[in-house]
Protein backbone atom coordinates (compact mmCIF):
# COMPACT_ATOMS: atom_id res chain seq x y z
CA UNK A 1 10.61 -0.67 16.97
CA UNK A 2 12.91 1.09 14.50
CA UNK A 3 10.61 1.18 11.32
CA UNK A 4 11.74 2.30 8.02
CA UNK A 5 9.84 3.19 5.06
CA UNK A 6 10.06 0.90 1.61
CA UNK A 7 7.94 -0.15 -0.68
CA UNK A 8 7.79 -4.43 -1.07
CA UNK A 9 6.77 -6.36 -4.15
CA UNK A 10 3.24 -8.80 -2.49
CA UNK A 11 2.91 -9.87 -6.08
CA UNK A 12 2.57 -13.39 -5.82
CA UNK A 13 3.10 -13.54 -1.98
CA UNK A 14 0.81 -15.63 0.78
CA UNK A 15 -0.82 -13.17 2.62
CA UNK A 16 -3.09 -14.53 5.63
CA UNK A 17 -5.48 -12.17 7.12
CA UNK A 18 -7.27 -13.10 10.66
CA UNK A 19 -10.59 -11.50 10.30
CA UNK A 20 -13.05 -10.55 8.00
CA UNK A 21 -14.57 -6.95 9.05
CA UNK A 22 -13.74 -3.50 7.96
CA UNK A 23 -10.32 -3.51 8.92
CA UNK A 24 -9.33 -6.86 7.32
CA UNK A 25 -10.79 -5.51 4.25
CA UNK A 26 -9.49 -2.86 3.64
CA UNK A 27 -6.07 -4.50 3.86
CA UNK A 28 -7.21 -7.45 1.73
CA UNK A 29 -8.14 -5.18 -1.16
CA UNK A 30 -4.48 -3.09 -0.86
CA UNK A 31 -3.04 -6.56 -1.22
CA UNK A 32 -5.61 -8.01 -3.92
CA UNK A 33 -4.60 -4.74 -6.01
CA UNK A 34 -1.05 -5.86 -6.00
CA UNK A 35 -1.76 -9.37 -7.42
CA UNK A 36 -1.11 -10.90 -3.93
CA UNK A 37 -2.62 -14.40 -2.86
CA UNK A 38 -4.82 -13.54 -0.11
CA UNK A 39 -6.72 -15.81 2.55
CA UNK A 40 -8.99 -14.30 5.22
CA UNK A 41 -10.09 -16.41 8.43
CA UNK A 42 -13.97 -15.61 9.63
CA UNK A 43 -17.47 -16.61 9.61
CA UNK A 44 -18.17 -14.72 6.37
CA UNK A 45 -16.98 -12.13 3.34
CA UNK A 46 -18.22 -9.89 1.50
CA UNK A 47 -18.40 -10.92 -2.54
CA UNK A 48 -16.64 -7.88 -3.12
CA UNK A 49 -13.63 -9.55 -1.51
CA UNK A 50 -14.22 -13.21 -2.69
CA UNK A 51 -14.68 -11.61 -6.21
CA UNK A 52 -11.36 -10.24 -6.44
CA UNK A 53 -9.52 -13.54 -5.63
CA UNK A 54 -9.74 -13.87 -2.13
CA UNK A 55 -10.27 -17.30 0.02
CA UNK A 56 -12.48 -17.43 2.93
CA UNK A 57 -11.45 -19.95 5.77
CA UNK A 58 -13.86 -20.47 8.15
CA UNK A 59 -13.34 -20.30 11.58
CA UNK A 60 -15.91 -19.99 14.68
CA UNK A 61 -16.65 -16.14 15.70
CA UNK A 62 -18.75 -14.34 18.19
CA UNK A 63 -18.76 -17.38 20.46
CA UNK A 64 -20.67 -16.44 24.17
CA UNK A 65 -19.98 -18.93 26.59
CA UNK A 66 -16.44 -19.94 27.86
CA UNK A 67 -17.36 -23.45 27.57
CA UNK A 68 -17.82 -23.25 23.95
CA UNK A 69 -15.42 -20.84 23.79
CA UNK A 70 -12.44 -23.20 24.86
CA UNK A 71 -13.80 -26.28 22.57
CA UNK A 72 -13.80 -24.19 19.63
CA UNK A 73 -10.52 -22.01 20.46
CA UNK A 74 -8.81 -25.22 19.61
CA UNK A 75 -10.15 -25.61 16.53
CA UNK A 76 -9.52 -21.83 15.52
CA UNK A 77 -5.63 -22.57 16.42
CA UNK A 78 -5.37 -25.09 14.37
CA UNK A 79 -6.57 -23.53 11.33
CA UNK A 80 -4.92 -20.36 12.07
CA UNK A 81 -1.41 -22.61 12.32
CA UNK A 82 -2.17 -23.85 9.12
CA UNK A 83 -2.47 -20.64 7.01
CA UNK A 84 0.13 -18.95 9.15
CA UNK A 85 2.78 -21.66 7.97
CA UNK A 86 1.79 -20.90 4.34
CA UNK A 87 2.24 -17.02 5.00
CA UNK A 88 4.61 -14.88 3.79
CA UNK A 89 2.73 -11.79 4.87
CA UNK A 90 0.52 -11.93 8.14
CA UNK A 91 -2.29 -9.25 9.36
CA UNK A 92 -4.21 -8.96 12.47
CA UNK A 93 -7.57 -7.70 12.84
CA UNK A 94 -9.99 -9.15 14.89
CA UNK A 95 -11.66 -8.61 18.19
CA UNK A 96 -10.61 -11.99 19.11
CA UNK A 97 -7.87 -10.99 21.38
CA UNK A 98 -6.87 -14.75 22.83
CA UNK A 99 -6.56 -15.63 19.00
CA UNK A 100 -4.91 -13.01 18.37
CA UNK A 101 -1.96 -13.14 20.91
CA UNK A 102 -1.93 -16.87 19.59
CA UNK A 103 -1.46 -15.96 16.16
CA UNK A 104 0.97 -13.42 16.55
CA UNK A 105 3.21 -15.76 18.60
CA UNK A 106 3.13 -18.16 15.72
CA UNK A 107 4.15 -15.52 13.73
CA UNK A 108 7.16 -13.88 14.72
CA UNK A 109 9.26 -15.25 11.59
CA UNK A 110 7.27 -13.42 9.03
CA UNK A 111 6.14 -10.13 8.24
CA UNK A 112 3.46 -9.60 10.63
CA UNK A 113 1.00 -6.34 11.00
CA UNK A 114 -1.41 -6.13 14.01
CA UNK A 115 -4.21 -4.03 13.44
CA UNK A 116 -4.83 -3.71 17.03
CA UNK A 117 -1.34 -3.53 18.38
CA UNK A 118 0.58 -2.21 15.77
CA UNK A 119 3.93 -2.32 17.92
CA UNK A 120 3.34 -6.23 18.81
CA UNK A 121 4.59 -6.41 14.42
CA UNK A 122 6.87 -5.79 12.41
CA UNK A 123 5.90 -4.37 9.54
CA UNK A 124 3.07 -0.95 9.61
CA UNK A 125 0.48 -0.34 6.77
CA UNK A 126 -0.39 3.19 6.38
CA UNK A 127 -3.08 5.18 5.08
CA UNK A 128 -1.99 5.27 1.67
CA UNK A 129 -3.86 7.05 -1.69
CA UNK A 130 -3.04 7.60 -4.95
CA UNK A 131 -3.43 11.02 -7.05
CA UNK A 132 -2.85 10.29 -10.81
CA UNK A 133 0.19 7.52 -10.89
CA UNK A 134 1.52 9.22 -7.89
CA UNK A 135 1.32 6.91 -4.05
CA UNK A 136 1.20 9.22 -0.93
CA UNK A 137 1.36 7.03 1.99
CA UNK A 138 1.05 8.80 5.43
CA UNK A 139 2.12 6.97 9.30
CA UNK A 140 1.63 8.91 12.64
CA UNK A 141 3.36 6.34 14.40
CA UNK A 142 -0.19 5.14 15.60
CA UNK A 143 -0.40 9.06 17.50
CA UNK A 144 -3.55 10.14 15.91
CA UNK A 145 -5.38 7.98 12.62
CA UNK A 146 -7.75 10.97 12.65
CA UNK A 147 -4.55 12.82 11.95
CA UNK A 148 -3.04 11.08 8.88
CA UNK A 149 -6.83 11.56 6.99
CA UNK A 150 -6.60 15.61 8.13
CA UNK A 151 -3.47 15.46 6.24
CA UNK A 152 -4.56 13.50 3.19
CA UNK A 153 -7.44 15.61 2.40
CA UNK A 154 -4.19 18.86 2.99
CA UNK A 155 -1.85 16.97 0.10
CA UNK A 156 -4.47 16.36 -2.34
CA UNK A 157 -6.15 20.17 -1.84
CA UNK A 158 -2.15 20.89 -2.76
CA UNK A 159 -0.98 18.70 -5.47
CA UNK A 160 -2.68 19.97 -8.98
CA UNK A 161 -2.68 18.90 -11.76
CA UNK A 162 0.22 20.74 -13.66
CA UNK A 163 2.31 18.77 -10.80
CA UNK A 164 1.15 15.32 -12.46
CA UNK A 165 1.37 16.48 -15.74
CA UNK A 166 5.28 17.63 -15.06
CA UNK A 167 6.00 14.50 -13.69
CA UNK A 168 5.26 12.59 -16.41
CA UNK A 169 6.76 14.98 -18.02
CA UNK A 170 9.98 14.82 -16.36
CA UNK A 171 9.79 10.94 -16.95
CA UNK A 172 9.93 12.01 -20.78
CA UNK A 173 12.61 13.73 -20.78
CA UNK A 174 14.77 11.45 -18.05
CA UNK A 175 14.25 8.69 -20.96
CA UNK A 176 15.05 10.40 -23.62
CA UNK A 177 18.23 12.05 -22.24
CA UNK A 178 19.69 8.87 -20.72
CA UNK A 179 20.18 8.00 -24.41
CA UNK A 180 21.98 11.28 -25.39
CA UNK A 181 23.50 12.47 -22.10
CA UNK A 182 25.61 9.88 -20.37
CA UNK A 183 26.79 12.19 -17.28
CA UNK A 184 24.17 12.01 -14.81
CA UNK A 185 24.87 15.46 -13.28
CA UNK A 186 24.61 16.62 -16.83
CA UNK A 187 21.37 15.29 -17.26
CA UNK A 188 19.71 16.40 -14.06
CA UNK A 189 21.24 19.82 -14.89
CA UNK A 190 19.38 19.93 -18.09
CA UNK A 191 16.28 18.38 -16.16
CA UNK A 192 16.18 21.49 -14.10
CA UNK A 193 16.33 23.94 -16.99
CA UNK A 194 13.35 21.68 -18.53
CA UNK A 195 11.37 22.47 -15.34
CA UNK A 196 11.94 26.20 -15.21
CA UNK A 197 11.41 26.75 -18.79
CA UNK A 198 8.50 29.31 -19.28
CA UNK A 199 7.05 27.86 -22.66
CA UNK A 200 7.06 24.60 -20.99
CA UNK A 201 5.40 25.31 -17.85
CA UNK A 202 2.70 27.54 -20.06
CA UNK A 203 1.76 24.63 -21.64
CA UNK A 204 1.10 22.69 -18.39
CA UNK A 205 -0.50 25.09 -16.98
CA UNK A 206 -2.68 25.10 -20.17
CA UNK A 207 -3.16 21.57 -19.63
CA UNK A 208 -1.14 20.89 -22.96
CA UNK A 209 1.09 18.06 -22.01
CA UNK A 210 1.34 16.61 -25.39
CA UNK A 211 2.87 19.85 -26.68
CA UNK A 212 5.21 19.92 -24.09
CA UNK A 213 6.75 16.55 -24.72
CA UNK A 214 7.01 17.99 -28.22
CA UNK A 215 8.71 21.11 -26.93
CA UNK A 216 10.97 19.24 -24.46
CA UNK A 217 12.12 16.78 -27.48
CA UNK A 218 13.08 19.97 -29.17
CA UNK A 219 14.72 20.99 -26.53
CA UNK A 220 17.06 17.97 -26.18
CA UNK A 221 17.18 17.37 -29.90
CA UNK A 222 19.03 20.79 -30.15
CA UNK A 223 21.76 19.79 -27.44
């Protein structure tokens, strides 16, 4: 698979969710966040989950004997063809691996992610975390999981503070100078000079961010 990385607007979409243990969860709540409508098949769900919006459809789990197995595997598709048709978004992760297949074989025309098989989708969900407003999102193409968190705890022992701080600061100024400065090589010129001024990055470093969006209106003010 050739993946590229974008960012995709769930809110409002169908997302269907086979399985209801850590794994599921976590990628319910990432979708819940983003005001998506999610459904989760399994015996069970935590409140947390059902709390934030989620449905719970039940289907039959941790079944024994093949005999039982194959009378209830029926039922299991049905349900799971059901949601699957209302999808616009659908994620795999159970240890159900007959269901599984079945449900990603249903599910070819829509976005699918397979917890267990990432390459049988087409669509990854990486680790992902936030520091301030800012999204990091991190993808070993599936080499090494304990990998991507090694390098999560790196980036946020990196990014400070003063680097928040400038971007908003930087949004600031981008908003105020699109209505002075209509050349946009212009304006990033005058961006730069805003981010290697030495009063300014003082008062970051200070933690006064107020007084630099003072000192940067100044700045453009005087243009």
């Amino acid at each position: 698979m050739a993946y590229l990385s974008l960012y995709f607007d769930v809110s409002d979409k169908n997302v269907f969710i086979l399985g209801t243990g850590e794994v599921a969860c976590r990628r319910a709540n990432s979708f819940l966040d983003k005001n998506a409508n999610v459904v989760l098949a399994g015996d069970s769900l935590n409140s947390e989950i059902l709390d934030k919006g989620a449905r719970l459809v039940k289907i039959h789990t941790n079944i024994d004997d093949d005999e039982n197995y194959d009378k209830y595997f029926l039922e299991n598709k049905n349900i799971v063809l059901s949601e699957v048709n209302k999808a616009d978004f659908v994620i795999i992760a159970t240890g159900d691996y007959a269901l599984a297949d079945y449900t990603s074989s249903i599910s070819q025309n829509k976005l699918l992610n397979r917890a267990d098989n990432p390459s049988s989708g087409n669509v990854i969900v990486p680790t992902s975390f936030f520091i301030g407003d800012i999204e990091f999102s991190i993808y070993t193409s599936g080499k090494s999981p304990l990998m991507a968190k090694t390098l999560r705890k790196k980036i946020q022992s990196i990014v400070s503070d003063e680097d928040i701080m400038e971007i908003e600061l930087q949004d600031f100024a981008r908003k105020l100078l699109k209505s002075k400065v209509s050349d946009s090589k212009k304006r990033r010129k005058i961006l730069y000079e805003i981010l290697d001024d030495p009063k300014i990055r003082d008062l970051l470093k200070n933690k006064e961010l107020n007084n630099a969006k003072i000192e940067v209106k100044s700045f453009i003010d005087d243009l």
